[in-house]
N, C-alpha and C. Protein backbone atom coordinates (compact mmCIF):
# COMPACT_ATOMS: atom_id res chain seq x y z
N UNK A 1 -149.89 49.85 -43.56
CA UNK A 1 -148.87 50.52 -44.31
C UNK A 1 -149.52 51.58 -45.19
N UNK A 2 -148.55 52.87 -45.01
CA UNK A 2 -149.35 54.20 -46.15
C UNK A 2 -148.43 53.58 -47.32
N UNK A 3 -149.26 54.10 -48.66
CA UNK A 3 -148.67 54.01 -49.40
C UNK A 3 -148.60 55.63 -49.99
N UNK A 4 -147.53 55.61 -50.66
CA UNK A 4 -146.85 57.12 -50.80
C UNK A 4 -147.12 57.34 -52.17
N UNK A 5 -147.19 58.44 -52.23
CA UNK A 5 -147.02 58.82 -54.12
C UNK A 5 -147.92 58.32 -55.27
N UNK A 6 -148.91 57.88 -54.91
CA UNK A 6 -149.84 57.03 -55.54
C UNK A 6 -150.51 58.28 -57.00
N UNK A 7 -150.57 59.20 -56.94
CA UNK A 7 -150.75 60.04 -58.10
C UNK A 7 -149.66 59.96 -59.11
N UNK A 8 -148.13 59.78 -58.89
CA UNK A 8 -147.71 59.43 -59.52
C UNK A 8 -147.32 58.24 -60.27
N UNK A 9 -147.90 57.40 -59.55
CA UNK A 9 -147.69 56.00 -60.48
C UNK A 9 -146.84 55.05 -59.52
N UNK A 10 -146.34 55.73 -58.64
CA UNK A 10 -145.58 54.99 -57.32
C UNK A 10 -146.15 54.02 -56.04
N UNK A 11 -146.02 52.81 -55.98
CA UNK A 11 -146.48 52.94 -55.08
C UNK A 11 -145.46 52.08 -53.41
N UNK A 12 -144.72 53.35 -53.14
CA UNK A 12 -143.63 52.84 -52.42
C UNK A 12 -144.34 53.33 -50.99
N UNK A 13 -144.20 52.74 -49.79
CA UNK A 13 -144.56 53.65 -48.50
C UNK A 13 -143.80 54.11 -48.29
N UNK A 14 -142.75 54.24 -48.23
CA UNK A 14 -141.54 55.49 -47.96
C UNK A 14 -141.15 56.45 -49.29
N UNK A 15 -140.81 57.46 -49.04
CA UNK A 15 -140.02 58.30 -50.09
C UNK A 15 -138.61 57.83 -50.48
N UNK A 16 -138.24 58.09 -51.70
CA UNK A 16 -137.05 57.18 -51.67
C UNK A 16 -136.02 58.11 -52.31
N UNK A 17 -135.03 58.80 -52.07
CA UNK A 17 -133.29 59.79 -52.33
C UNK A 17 -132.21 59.21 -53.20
N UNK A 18 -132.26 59.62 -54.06
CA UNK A 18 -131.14 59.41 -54.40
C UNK A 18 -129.81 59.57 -53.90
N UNK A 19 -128.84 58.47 -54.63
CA UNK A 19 -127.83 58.46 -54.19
C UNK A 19 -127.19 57.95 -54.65
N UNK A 20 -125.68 57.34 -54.66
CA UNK A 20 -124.66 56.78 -55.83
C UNK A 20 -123.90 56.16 -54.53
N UNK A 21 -123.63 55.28 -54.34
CA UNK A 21 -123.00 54.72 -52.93
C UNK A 21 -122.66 53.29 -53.54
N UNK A 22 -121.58 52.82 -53.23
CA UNK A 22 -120.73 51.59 -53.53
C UNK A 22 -120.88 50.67 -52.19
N UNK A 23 -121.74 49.55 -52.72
CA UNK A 23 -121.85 48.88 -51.41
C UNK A 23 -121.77 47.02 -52.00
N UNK A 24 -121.67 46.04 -51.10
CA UNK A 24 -121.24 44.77 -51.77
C UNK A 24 -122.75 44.00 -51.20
N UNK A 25 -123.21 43.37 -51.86
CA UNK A 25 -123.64 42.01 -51.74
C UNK A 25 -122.95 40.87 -51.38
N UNK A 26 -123.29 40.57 -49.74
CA UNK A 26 -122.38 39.09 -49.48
C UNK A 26 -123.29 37.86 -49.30
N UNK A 27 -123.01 36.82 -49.49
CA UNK A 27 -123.92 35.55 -49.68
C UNK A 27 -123.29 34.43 -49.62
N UNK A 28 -123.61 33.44 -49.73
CA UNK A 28 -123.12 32.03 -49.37
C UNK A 28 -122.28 31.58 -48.48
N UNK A 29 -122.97 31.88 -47.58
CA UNK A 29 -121.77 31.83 -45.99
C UNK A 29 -120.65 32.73 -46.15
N UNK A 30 -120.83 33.99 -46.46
CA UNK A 30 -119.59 34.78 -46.34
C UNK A 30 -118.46 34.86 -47.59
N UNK A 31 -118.81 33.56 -48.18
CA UNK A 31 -117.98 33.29 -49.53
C UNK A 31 -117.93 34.06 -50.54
N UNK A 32 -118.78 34.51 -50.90
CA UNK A 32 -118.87 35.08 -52.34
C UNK A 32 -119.63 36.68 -52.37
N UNK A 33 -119.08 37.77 -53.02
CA UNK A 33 -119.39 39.20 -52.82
C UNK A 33 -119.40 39.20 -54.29
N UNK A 34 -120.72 40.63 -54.28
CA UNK A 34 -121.02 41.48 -55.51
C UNK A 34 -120.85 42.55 -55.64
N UNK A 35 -120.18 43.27 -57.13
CA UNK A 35 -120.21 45.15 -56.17
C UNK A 35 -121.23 45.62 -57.03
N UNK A 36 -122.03 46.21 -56.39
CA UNK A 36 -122.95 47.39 -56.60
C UNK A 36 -122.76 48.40 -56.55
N UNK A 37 -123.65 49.47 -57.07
CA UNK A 37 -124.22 50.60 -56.66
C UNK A 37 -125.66 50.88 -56.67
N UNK A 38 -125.72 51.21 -55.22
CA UNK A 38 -126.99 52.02 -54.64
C UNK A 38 -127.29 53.41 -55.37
N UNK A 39 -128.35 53.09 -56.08
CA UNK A 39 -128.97 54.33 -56.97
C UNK A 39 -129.99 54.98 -55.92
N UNK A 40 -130.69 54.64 -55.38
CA UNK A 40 -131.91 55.33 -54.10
C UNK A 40 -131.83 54.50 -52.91
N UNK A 41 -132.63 55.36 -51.99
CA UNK A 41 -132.69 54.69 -50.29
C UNK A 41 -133.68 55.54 -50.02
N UNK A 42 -134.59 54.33 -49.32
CA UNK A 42 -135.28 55.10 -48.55
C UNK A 42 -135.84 54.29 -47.38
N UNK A 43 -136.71 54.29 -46.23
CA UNK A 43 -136.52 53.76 -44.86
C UNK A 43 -136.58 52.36 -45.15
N UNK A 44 -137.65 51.78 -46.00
CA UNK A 44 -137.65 50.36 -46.51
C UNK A 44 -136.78 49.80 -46.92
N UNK A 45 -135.91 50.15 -48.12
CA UNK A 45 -135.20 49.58 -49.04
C UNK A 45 -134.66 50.25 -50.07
N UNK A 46 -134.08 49.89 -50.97
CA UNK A 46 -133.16 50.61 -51.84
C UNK A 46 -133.20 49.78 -53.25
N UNK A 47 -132.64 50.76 -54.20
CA UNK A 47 -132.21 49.68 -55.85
C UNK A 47 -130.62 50.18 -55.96
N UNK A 48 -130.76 48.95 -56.31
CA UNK A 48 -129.18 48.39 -56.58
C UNK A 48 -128.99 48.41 -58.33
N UNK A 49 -128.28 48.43 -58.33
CA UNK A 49 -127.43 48.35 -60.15
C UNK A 49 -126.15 47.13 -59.49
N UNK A 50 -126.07 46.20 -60.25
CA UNK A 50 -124.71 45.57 -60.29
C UNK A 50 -125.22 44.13 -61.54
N UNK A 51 -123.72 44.10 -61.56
CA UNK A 51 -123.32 43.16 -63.01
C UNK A 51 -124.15 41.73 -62.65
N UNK A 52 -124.10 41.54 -61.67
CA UNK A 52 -124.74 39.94 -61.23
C UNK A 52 -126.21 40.04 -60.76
N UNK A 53 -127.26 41.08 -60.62
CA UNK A 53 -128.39 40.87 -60.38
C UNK A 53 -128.98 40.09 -60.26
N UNK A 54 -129.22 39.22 -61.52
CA UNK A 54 -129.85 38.37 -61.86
C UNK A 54 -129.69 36.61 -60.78
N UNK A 55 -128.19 36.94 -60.45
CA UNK A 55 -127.57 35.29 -59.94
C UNK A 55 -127.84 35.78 -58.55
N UNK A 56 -127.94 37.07 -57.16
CA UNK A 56 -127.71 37.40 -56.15
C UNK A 56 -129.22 36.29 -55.97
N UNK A 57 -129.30 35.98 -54.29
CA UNK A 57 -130.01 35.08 -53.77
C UNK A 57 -130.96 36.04 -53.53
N UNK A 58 -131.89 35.29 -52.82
CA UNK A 58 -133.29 36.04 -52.82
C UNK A 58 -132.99 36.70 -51.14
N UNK A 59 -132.01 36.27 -50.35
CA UNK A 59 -131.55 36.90 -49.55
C UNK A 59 -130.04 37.25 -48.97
N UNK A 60 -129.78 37.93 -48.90
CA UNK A 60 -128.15 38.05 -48.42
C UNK A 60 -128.21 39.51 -47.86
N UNK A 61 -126.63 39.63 -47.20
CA UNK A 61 -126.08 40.83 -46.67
C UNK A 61 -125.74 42.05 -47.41
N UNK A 62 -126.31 42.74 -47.24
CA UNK A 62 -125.85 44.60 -47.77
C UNK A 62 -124.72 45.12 -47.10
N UNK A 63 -123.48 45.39 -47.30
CA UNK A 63 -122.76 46.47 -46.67
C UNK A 63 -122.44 47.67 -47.08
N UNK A 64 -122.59 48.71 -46.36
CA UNK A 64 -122.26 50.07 -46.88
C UNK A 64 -120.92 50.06 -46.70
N UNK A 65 -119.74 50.47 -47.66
CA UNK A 65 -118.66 50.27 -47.02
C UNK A 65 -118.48 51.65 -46.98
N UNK A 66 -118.32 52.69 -46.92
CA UNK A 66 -118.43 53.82 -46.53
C UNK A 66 -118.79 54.28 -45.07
N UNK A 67 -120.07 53.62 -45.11
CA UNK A 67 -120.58 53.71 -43.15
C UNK A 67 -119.98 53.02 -42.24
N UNK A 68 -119.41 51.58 -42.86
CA UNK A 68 -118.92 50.49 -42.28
C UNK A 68 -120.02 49.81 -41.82
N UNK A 69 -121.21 49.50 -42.42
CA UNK A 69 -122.57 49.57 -41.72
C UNK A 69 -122.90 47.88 -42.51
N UNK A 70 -123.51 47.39 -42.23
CA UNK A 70 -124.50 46.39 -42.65
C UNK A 70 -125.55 45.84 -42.62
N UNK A 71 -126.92 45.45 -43.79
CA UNK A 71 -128.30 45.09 -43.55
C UNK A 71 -128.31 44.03 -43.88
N UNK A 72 -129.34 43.05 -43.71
CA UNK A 72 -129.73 41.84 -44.12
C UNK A 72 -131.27 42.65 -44.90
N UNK A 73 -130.81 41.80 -46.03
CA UNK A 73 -131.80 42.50 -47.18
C UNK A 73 -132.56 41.27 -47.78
N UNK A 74 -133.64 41.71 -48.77
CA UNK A 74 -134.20 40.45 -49.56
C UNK A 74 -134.56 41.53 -50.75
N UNK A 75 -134.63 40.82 -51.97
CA UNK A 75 -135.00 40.63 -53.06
C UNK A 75 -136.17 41.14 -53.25
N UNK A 76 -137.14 42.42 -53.61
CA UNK A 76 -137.96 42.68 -53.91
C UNK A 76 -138.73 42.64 -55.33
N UNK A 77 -137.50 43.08 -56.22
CA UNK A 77 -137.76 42.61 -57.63
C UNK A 77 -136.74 42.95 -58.44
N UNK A 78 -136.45 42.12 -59.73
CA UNK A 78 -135.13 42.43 -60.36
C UNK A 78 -135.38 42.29 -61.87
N UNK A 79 -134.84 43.52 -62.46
CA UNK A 79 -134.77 43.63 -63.84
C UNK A 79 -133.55 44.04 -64.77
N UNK A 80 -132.95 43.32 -65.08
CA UNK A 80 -131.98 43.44 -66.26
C UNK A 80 -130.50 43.25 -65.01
N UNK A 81 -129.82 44.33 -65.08
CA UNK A 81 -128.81 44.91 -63.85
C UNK A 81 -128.85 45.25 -62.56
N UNK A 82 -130.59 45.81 -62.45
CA UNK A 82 -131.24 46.48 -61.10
C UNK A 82 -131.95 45.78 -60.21
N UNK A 83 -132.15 46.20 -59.51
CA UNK A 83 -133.14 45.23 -58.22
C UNK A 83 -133.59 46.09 -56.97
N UNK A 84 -134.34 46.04 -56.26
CA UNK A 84 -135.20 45.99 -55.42
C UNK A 84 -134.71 45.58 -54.40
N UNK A 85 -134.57 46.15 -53.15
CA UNK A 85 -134.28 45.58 -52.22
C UNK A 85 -135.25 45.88 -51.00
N UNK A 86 -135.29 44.93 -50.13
CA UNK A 86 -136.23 45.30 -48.64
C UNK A 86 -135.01 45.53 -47.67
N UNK A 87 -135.18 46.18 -46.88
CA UNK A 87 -134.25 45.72 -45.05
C UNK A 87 -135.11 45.17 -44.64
N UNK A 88 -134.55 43.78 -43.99
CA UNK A 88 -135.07 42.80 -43.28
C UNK A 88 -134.30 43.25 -41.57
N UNK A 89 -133.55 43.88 -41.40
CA UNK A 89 -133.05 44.20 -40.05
C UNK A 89 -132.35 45.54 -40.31
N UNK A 90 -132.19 46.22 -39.15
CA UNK A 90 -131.65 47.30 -38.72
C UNK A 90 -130.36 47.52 -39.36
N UNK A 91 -129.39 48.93 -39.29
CA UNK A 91 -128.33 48.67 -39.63
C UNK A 91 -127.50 48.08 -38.52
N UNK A 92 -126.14 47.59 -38.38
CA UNK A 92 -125.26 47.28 -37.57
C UNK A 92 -124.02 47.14 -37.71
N UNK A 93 -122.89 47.71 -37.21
CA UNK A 93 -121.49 48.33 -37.85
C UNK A 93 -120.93 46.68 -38.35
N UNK A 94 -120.27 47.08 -39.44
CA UNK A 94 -119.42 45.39 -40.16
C UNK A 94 -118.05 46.22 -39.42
N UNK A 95 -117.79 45.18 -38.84
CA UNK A 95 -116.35 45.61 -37.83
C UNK A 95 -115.30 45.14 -38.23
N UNK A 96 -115.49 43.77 -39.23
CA UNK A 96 -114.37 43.24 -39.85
C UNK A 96 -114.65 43.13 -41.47
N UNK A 97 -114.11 44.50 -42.06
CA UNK A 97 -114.48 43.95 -43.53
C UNK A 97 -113.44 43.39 -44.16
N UNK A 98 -113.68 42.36 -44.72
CA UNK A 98 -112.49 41.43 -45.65
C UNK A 98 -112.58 41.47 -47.11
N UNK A 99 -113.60 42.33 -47.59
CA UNK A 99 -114.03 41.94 -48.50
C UNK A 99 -112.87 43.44 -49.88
């Protein structure tokens, strides 16, 4: 793995974009959703802002509801409201959103 940006104090391997995107955290067998917002993205992973940070599992579902899209994500690191996220899989269209 390269690591990127390392003069600045970064050390992410991908570049990471901003962005403002409303997407949910789903978890416990489908039961229970969080709403976020996606502050950056980049090929790895993204940070999230939402009210429940702190309680989301160390793994659950990302949906973009905008794309209609969904990742299986994990927990990279979390502070206050924000967090860290990895993609653990590809995207793949959420065909039935209920949420």
């Amino acid at each position: 793995m390269t690591v990127a940006h390392v003069t600045s104090g970064e050390r992410r391997a991908h570049q990471r974009h901003r962005v403002l995107k409303p997407v949910k955290a789903v978890f416990n067998a489908n039961q229970s959703v969080s709403d976020c917002v996606m502050r950056d993205i980049s090929l790895g992973g993204a940070r999230l802002t939402c009210g429940q940070a702190m309680q989301l599992p160390e793994h659950f579902l990302l949906v973009f509801m905008a794309d209609r899209e969904m990742r299986d994500v994990r927990v990279a690191w979390r502070k206050h409201d924000q967090l860290g996220i990895a993609f653990v899989s590809p995207p793949r269209k959420a065909l039935h959103l209920l949420f």
